[in-house]
Protein backbone atom coordinates (compact mmCIF):
# COMPACT_ATOMS: atom_id res chain seq x y z
CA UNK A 1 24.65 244.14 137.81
CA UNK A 2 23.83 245.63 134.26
CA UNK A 3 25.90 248.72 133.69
CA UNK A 4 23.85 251.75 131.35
CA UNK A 5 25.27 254.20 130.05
CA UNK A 6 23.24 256.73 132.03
CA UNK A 7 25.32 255.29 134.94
CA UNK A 8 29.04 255.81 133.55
CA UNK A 9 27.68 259.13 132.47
CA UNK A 10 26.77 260.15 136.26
CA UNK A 11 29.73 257.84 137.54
CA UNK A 12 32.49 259.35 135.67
CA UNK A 13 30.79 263.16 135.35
CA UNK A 14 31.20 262.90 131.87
CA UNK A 15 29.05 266.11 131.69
CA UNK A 16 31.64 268.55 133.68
CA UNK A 17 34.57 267.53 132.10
CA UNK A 18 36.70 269.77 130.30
CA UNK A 19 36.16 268.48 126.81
CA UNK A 20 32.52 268.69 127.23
CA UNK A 21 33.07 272.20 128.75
CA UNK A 22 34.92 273.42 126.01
CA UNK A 23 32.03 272.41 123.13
CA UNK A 24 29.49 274.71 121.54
CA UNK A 25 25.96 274.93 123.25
CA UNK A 26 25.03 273.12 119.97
CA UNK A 27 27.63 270.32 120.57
CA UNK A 28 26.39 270.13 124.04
CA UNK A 29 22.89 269.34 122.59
CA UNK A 30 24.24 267.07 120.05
CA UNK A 31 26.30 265.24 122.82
CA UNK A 32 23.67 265.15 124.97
CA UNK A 33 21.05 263.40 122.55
CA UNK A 34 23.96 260.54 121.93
CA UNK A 35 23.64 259.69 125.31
CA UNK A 36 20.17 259.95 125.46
CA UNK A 37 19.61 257.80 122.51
CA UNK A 38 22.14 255.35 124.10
CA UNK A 39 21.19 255.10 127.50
CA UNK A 40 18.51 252.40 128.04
CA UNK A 41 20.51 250.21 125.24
CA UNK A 42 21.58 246.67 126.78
CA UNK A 43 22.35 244.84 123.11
CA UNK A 44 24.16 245.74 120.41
CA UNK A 45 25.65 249.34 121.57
CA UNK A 46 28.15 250.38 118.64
CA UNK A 47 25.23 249.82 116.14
CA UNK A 48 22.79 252.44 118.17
CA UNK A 49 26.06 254.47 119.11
CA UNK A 50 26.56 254.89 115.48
CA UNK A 51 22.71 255.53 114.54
CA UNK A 52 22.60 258.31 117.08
CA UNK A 53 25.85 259.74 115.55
CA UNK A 54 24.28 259.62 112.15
CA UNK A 55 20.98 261.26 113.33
CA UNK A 56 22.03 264.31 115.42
CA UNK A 57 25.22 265.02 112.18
CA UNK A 58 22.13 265.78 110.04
CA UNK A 59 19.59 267.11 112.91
CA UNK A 60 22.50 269.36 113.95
CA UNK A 61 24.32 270.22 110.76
CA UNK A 62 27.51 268.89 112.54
CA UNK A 63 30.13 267.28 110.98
CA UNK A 64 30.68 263.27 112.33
CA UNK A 65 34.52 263.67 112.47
CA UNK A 66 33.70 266.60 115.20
CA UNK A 67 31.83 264.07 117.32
CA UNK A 68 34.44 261.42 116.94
CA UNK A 69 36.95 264.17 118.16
CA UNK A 70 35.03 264.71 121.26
CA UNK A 71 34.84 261.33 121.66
CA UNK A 72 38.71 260.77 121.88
CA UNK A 73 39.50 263.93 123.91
CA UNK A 74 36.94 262.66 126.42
CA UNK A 75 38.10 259.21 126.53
CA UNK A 76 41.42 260.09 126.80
CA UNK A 77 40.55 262.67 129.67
CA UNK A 78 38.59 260.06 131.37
CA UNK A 79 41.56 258.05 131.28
CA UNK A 80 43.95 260.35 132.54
CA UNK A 81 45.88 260.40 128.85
């Protein structure tokens, strides 16, 4: 069984967490594109996790050390940290 992204996103409610909660609606969007771009990817994830980072920084005017922070308060959330 191949596991997508779209999948630990629904699994683990990754969307009604409290660190997703607590983001702009623009983060939100920003967020919500990563996974988007992400999603369908079955080879060579950190490359196209990066890419999407890159793109929606400059599509959103938001700064990549933002999106890395969400990233580690919703990892550690997810892991009970």
């Amino acid at each position: 069984m191949k596991t997508r992204i779209s999948n630990i996103v629904k699994e683990t409610r990754l969307m009604d967490s409290k660190s997703y909660n607590d983001l702009s609606p623009k983060m939100k969007k920003a967020i919500k594109e990563i996974y988007k771009s992400i999603e369908n990817e079955q080879k060579d994830i950190l490359t196209k996790f990066d890419g999407a980072i890159e793109k929606v920084t400059v599509s959103y005017n938001i700064k990549k050390e933002d999106i890395h922070k969400y990233f580690d308060k919703e990892v550690n959330e997810q892991l009970g940290v």
